[in-house]
N, C-alpha and C. Protein backbone atom coordinates (compact mmCIF):
# COMPACT_ATOMS: atom_id res chain seq x y z
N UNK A 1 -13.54 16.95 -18.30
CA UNK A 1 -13.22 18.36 -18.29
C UNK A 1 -13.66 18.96 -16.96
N UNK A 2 -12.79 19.33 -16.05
CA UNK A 2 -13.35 20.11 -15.17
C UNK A 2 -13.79 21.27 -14.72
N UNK A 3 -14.74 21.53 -13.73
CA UNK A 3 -15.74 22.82 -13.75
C UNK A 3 -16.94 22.13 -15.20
N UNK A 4 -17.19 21.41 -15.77
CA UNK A 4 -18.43 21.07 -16.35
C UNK A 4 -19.10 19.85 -15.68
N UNK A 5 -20.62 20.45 -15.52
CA UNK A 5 -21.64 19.06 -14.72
C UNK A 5 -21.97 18.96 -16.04
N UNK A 6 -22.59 17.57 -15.79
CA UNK A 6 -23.26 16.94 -16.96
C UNK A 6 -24.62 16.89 -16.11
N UNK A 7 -24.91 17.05 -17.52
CA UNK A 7 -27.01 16.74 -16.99
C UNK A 7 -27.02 15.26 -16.42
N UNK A 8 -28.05 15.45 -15.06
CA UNK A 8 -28.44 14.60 -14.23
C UNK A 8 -29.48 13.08 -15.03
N UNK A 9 -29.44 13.64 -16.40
CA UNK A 9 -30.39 12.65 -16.83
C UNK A 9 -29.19 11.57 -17.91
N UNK A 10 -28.19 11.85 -18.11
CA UNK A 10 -27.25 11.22 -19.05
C UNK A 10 -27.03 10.18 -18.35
N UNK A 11 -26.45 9.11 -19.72
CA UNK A 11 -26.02 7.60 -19.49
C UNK A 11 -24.84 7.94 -18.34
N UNK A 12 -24.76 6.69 -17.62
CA UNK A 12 -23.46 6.64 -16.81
C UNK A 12 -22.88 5.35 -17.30
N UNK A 13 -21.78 5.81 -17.27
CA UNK A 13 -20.61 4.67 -17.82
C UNK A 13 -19.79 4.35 -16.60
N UNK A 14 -18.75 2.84 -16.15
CA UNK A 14 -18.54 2.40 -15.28
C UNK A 14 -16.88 2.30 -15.88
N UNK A 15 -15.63 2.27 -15.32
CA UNK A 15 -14.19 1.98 -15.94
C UNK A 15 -13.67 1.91 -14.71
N UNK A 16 -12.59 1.18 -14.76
CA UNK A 16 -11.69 1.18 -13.65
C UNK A 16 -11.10 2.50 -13.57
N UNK A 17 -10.71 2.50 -12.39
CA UNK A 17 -9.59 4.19 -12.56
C UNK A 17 -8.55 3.94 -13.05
N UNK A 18 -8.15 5.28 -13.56
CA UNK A 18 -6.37 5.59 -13.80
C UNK A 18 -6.03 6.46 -12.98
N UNK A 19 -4.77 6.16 -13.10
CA UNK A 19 -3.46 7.05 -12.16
C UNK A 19 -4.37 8.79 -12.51
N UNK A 20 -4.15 9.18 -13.63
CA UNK A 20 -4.88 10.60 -13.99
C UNK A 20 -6.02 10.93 -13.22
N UNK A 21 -6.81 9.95 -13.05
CA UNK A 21 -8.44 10.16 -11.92
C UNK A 21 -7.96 10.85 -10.46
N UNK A 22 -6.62 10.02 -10.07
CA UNK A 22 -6.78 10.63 -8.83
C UNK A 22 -7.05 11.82 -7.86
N UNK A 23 -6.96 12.55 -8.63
CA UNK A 23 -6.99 14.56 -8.26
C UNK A 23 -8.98 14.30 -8.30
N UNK A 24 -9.48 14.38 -9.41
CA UNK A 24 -11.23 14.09 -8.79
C UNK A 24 -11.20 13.42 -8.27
N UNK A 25 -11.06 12.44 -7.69
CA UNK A 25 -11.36 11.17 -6.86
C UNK A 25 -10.87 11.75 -5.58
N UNK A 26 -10.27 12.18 -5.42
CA UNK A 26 -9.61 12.55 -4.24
C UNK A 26 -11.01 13.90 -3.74
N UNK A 27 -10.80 15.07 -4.60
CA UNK A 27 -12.09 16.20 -4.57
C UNK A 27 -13.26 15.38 -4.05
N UNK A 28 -13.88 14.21 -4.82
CA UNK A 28 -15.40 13.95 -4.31
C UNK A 28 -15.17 13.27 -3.10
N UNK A 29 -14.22 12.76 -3.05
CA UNK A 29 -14.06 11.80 -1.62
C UNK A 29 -13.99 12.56 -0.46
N UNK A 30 -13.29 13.50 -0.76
CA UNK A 30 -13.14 14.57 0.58
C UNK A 30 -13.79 15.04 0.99
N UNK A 31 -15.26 15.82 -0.33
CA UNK A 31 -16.07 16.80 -0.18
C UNK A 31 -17.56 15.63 0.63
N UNK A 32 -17.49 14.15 0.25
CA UNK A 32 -18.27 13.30 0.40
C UNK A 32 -18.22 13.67 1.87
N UNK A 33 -16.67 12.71 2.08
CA UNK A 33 -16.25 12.50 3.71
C UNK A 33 -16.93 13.38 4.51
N UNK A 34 -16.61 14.39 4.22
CA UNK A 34 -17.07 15.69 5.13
C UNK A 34 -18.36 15.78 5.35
N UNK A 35 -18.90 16.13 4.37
CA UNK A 35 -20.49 15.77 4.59
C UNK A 35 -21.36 14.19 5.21
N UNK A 36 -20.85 13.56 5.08
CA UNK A 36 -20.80 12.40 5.90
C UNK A 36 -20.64 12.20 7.38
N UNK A 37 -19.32 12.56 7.68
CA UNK A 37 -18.86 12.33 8.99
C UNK A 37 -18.10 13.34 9.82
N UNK A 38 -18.49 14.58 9.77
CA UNK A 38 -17.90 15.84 10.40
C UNK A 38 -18.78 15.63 11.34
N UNK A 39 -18.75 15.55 12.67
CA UNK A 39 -19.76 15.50 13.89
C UNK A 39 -20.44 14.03 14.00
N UNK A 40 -19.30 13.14 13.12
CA UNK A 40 -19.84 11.79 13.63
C UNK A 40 -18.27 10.76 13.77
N UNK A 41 -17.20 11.10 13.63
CA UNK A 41 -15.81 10.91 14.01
C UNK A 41 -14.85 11.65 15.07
N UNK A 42 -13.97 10.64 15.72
CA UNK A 42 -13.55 11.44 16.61
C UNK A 42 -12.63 12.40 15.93
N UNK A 43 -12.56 13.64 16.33
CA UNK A 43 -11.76 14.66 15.89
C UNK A 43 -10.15 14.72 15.75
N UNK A 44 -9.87 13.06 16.26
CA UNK A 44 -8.34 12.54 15.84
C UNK A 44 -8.46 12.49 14.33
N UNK A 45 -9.24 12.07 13.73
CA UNK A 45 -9.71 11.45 12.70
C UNK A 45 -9.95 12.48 11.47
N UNK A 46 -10.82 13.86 11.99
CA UNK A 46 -11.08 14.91 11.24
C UNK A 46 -9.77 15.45 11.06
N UNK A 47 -8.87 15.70 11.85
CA UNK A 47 -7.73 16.41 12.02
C UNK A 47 -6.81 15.86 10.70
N UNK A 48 -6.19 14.55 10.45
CA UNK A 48 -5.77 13.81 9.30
C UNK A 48 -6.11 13.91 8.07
N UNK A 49 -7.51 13.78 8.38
CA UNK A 49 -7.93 14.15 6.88
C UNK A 49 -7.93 15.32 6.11
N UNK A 50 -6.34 15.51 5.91
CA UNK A 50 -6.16 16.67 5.18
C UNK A 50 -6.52 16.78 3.55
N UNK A 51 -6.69 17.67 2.64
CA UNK A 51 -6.97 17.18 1.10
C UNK A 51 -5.67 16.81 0.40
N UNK A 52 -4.67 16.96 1.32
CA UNK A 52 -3.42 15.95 0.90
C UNK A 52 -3.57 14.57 1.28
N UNK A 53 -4.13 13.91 2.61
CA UNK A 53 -4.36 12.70 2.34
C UNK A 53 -5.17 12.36 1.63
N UNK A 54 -6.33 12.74 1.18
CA UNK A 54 -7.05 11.88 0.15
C UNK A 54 -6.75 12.20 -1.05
N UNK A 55 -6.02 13.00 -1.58
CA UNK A 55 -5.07 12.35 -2.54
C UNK A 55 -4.17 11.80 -2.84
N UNK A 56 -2.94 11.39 -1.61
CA UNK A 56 -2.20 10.39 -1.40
C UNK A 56 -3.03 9.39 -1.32
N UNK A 57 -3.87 8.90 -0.73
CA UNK A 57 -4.63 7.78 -0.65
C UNK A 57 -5.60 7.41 -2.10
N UNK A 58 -5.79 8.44 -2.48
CA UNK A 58 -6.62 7.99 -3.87
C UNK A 58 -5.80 8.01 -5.06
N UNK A 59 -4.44 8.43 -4.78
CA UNK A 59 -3.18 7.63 -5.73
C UNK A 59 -3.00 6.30 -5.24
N UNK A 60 -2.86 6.03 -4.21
CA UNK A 60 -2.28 4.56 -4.09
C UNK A 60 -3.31 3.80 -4.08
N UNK A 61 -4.42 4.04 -4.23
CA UNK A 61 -5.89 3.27 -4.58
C UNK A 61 -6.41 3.07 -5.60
N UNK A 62 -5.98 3.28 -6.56
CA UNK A 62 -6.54 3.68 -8.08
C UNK A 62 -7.05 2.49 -8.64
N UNK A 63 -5.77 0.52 -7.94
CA UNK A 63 -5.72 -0.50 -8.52
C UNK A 63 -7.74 -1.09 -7.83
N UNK A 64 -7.76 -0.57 -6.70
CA UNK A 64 -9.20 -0.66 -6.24
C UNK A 64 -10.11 0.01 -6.56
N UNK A 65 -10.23 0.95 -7.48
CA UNK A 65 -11.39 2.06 -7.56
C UNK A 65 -11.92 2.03 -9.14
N UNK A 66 -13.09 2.20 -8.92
CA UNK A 66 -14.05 2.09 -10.09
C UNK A 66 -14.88 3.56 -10.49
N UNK A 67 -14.46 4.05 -11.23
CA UNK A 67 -15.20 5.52 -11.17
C UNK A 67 -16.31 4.89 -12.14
N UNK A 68 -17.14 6.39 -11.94
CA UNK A 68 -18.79 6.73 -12.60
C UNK A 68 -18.66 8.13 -13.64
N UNK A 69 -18.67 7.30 -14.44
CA UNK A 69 -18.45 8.65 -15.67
C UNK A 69 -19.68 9.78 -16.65
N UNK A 70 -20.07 10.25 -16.55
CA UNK A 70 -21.04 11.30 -17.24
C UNK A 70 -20.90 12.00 -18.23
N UNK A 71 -20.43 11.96 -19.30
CA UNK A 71 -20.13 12.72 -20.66
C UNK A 71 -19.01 13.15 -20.42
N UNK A 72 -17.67 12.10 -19.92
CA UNK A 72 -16.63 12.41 -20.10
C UNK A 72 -15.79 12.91 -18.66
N UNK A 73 -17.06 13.02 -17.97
CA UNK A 73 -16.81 13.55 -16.26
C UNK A 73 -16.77 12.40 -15.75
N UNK A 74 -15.59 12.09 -14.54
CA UNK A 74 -15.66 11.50 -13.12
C UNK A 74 -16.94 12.13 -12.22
N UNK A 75 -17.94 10.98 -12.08
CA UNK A 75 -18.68 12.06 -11.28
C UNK A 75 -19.03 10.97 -9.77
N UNK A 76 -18.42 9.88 -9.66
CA UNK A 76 -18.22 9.03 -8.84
C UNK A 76 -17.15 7.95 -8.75
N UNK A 77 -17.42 7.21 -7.02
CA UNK A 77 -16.51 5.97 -7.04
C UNK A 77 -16.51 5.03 -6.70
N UNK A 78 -15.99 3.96 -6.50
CA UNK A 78 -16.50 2.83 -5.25
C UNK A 78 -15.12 2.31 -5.07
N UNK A 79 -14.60 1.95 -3.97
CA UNK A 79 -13.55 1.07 -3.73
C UNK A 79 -13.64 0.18 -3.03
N UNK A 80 -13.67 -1.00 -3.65
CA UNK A 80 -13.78 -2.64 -3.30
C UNK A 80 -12.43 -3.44 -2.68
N UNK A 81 -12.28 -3.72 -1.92
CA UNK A 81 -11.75 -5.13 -1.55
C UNK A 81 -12.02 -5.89 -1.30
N UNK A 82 -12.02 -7.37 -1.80
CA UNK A 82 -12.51 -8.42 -1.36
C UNK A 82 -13.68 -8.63 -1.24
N UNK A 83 -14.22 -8.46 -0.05
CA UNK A 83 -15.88 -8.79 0.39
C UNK A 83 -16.35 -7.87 0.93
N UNK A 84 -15.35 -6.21 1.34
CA UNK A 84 -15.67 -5.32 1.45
C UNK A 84 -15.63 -3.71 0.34
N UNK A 85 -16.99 -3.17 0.50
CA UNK A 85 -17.19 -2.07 -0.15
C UNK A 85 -17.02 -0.82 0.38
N UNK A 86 -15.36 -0.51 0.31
CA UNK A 86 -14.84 0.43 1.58
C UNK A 86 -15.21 2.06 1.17
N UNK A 87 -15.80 2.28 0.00
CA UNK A 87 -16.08 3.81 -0.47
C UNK A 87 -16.64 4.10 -1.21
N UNK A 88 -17.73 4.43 -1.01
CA UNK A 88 -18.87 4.55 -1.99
C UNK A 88 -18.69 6.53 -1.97
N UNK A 89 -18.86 6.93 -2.99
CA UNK A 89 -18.64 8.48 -2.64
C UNK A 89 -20.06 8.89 -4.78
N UNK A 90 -19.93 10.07 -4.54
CA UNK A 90 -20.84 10.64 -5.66
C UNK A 90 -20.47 12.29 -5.42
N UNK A 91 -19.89 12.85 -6.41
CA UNK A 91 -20.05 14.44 -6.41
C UNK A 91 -21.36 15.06 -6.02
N UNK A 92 -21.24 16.32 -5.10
CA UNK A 92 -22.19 16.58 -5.13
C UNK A 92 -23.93 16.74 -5.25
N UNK A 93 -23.37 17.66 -6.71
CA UNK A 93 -23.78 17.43 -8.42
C UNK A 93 -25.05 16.71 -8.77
N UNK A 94 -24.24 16.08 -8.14
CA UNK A 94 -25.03 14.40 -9.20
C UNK A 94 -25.77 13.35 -8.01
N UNK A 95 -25.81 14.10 -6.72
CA UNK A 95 -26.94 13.21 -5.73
C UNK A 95 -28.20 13.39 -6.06
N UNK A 96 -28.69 12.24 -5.84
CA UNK A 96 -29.81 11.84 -6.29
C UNK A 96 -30.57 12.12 -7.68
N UNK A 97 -29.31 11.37 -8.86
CA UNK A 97 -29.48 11.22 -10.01
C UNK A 97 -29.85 9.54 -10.01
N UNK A 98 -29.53 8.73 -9.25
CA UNK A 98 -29.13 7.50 -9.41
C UNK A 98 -27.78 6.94 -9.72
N UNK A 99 -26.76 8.18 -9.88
CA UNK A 99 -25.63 7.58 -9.66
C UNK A 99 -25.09 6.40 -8.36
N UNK A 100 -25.31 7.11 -7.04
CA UNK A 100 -25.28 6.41 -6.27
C UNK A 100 -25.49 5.05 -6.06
N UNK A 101 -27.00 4.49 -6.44
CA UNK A 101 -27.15 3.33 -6.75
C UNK A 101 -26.39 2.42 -8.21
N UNK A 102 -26.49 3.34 -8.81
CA UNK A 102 -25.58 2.44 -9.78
C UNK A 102 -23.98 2.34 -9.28
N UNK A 103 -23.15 3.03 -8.43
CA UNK A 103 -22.60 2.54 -8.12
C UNK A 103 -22.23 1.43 -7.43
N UNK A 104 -23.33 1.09 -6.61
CA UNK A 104 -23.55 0.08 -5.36
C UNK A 104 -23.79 -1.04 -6.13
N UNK A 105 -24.29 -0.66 -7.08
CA UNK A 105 -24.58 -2.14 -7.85
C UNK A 105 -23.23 -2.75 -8.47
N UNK A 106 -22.83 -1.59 -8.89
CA UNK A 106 -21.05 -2.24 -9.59
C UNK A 106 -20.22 -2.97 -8.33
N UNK A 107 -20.35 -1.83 -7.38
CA UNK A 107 -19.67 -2.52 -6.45
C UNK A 107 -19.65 -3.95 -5.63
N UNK A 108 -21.96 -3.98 -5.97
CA UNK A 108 -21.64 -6.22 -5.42
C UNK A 108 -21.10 -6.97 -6.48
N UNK A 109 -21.43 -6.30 -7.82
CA UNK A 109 -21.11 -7.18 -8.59
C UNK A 109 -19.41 -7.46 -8.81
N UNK A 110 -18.37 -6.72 -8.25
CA UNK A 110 -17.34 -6.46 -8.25
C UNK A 110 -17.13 -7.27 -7.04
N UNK A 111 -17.72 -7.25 -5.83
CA UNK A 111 -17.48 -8.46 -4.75
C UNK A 111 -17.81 -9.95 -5.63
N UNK A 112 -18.87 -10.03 -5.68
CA UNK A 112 -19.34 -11.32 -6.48
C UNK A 112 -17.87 -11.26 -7.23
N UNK A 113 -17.79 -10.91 -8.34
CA UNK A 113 -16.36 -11.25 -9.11
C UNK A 113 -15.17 -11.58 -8.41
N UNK A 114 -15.05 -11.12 -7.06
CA UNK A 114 -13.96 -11.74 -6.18
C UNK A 114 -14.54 -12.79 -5.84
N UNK A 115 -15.65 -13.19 -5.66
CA UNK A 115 -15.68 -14.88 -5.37
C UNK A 115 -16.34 -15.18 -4.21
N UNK A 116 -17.16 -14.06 -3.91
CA UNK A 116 -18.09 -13.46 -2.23
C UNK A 116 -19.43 -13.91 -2.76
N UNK A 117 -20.00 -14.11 -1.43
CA UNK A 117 -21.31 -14.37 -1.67
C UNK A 117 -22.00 -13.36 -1.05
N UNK A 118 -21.58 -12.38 -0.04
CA UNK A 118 -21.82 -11.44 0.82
C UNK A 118 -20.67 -10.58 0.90
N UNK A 119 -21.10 -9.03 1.02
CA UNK A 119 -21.03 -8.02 1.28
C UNK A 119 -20.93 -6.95 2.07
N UNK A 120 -19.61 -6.79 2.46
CA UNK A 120 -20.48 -5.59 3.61
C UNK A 120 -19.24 -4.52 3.76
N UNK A 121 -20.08 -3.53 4.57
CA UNK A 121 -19.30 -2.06 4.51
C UNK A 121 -19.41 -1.24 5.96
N UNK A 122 -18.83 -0.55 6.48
CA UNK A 122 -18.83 0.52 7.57
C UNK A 122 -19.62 1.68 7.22
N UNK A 123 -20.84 2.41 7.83
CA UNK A 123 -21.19 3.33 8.02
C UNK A 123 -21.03 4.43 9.33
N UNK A 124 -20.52 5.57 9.22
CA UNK A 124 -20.50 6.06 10.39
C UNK A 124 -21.91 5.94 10.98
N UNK A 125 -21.96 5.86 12.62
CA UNK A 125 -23.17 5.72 13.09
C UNK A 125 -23.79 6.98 12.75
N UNK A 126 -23.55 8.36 12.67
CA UNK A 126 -24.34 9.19 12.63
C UNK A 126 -24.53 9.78 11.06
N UNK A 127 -24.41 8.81 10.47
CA UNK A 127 -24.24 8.80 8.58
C UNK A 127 -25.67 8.58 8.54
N UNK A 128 -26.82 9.35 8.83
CA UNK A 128 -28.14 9.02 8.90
C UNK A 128 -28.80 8.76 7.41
N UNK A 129 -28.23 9.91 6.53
CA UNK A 129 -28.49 9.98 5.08
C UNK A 129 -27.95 8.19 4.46
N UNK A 130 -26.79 7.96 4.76
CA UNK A 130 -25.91 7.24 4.01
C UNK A 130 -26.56 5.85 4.85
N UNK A 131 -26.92 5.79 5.81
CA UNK A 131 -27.44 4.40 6.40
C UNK A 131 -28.88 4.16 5.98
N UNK A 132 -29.90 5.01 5.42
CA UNK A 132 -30.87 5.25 4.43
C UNK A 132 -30.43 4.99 3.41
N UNK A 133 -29.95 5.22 2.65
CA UNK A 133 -29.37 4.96 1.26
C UNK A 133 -28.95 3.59 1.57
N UNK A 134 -28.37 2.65 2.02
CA UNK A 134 -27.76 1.66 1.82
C UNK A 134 -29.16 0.65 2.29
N UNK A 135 -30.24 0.86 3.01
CA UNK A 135 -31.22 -0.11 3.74
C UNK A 135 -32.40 0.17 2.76
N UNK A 136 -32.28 0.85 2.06
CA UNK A 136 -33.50 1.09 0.87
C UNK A 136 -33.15 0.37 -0.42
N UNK A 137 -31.38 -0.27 -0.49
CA UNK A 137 -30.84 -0.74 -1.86
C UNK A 137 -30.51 -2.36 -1.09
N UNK A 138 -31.27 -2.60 -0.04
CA UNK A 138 -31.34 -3.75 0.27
C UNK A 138 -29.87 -4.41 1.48
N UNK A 139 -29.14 -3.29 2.19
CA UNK A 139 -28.57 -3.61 2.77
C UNK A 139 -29.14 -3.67 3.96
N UNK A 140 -28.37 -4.99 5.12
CA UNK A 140 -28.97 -4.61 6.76
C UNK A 140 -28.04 -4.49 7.77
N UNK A 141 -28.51 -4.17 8.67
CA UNK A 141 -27.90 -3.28 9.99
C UNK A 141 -27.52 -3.90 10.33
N UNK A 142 -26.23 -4.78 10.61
CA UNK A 142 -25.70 -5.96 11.63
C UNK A 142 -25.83 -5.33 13.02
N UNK A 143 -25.48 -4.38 13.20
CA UNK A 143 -25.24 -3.25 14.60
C UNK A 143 -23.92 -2.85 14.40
N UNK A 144 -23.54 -1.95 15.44
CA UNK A 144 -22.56 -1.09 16.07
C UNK A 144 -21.24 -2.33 16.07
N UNK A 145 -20.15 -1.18 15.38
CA UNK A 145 -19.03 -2.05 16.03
C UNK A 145 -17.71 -0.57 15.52
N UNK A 146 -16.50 -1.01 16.21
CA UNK A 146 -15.81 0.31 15.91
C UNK A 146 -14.45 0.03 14.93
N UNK A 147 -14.98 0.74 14.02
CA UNK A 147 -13.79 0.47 12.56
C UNK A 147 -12.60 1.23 12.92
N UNK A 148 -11.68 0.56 12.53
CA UNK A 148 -10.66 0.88 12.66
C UNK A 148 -9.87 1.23 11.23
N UNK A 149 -10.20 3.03 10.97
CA UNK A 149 -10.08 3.60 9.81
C UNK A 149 -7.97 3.96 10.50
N UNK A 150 -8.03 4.24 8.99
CA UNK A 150 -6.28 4.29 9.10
C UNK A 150 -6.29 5.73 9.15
N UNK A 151 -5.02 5.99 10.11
CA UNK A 151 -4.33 7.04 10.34
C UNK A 151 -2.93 6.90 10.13
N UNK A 152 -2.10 8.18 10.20
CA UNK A 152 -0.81 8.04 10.13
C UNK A 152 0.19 7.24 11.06
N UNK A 153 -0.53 7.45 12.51
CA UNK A 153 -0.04 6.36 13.23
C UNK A 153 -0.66 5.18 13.83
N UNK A 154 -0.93 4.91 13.18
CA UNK A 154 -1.98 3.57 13.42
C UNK A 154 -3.34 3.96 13.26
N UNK A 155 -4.53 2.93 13.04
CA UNK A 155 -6.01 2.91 13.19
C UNK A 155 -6.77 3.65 14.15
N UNK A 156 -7.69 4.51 13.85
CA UNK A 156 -8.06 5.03 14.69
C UNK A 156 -9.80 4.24 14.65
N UNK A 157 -10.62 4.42 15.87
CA UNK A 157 -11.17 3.46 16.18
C UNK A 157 -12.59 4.72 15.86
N UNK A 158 -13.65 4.46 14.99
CA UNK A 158 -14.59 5.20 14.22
C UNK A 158 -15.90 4.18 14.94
N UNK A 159 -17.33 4.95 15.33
CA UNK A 159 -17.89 4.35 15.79
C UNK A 159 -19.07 4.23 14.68
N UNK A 160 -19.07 3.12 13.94
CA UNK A 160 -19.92 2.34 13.06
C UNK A 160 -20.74 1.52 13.13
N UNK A 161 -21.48 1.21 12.16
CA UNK A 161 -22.46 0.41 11.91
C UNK A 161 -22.26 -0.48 10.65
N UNK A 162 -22.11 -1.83 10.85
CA UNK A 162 -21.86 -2.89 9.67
C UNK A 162 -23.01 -2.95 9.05
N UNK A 163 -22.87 -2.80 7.65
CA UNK A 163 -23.93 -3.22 6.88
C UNK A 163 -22.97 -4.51 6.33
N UNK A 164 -24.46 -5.17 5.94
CA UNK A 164 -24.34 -6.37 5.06
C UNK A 164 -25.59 -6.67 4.30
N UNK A 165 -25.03 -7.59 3.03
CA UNK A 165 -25.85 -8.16 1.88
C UNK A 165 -25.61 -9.16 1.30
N UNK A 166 -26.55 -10.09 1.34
CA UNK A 166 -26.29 -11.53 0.63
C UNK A 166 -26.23 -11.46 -0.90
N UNK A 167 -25.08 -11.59 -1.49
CA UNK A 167 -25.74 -11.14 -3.14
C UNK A 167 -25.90 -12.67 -3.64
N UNK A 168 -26.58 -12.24 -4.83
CA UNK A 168 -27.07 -13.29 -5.58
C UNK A 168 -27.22 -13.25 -7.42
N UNK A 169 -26.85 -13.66 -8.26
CA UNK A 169 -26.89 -13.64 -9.43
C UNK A 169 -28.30 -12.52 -9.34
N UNK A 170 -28.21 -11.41 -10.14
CA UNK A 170 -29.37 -10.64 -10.13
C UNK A 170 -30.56 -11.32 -11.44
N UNK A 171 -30.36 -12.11 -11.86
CA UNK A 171 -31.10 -12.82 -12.96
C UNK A 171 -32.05 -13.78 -11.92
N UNK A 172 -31.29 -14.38 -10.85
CA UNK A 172 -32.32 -15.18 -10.49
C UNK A 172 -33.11 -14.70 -8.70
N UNK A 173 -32.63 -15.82 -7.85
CA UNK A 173 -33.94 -15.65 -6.66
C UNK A 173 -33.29 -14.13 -5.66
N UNK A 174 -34.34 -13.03 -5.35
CA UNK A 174 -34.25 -12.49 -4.88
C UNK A 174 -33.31 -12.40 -3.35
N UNK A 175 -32.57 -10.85 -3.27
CA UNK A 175 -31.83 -10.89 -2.10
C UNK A 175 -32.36 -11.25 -0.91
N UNK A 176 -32.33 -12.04 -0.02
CA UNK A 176 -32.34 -12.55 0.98
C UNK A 176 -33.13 -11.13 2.00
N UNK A 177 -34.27 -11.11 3.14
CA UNK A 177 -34.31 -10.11 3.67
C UNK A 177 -33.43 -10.15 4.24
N UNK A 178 -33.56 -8.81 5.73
CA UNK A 178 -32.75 -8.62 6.28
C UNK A 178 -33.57 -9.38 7.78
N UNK A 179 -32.59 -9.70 8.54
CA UNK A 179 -33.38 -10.84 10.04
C UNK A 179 -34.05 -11.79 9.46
């Protein structure tokens, strides 16, 4: 139901998306993005991201995306491919409930289920919050390299930081440090 938060202390539930998700999914992703990477992308990049593309894009993404549910609310997402964890996003709302991390966790275990032994994702370099969050849940800094996020006319070249993570059955020997 939208316009209702759910209390920060409720179970979170994990489902693949549906076609219907896309309109929230699209809202937290945008409102994420922004707060993320406004003054850390080149302004080719800000310019595109209209709230019509991320809901064109979070329609044709739906078969990749895993929302975070709260008494009936979308209140997160993650979108996986392969061996990469291309979108980690959380409403608002609901930062620093532990949603966040429970998403990250769906999301290795969702690599692992593709058949990965490792993990990894793009952070904007100046994603200071979000490169904290990912090195405290056991990810590490490969360094700088420049992603090539999609635009309408080709990739535009985003100046990032690779994270990576060795996963491992969480039952047995601990994640690998980092170096």
């Amino acid at each position: 139901m939208p316009g209702r938060t759910p209390e920060p202390d409720t179970p979170t539930t994990f489902r693949p998306a549906k076609p219907v998700d896309a309109t929230v999914v699209a809202a937290i992703w945008r409102s994420g993005w922004r707060d993320g990477h406004l003054g850390h992308v080149p302004d080719e990049l800000v310019a595109v991201r209209t709230p019509e593309s991320f809901t064109s894009r979070a329609r044709e993404r739906v078969d990749d995306t895993t929302v975070a549910v709260r008494e009936g609310v979308v209140v997160g997402f993650v979108m996986v491919v392969g061996d990469e964890v291309e979108q980690v996003y959380v409403a608002a709302d609901q930062r620093g409930t532990g949603v966040a991390g429970a998403l990250l966790a769906r999301a290795e275990s969702l690599v692992r289920q593709h058949g990965h032994e490792r993990a990894w994702l793009a952070v904007a370099t100046g994603n200071a919050r979000a490169r904290r969050f990912y090195a405290r849940n056991g990810w590490c800094d490969e360094g700088a390299f420049a992603y090539p996020a999609a635009g309408p006319d080709g990739p535009v070249s985003v100046p990032c930081h690779r994270y990576a993570k060795h996963l491992t059955d969480p039952r047995s020997a601990p994640t690998r440090p980092c170096h």
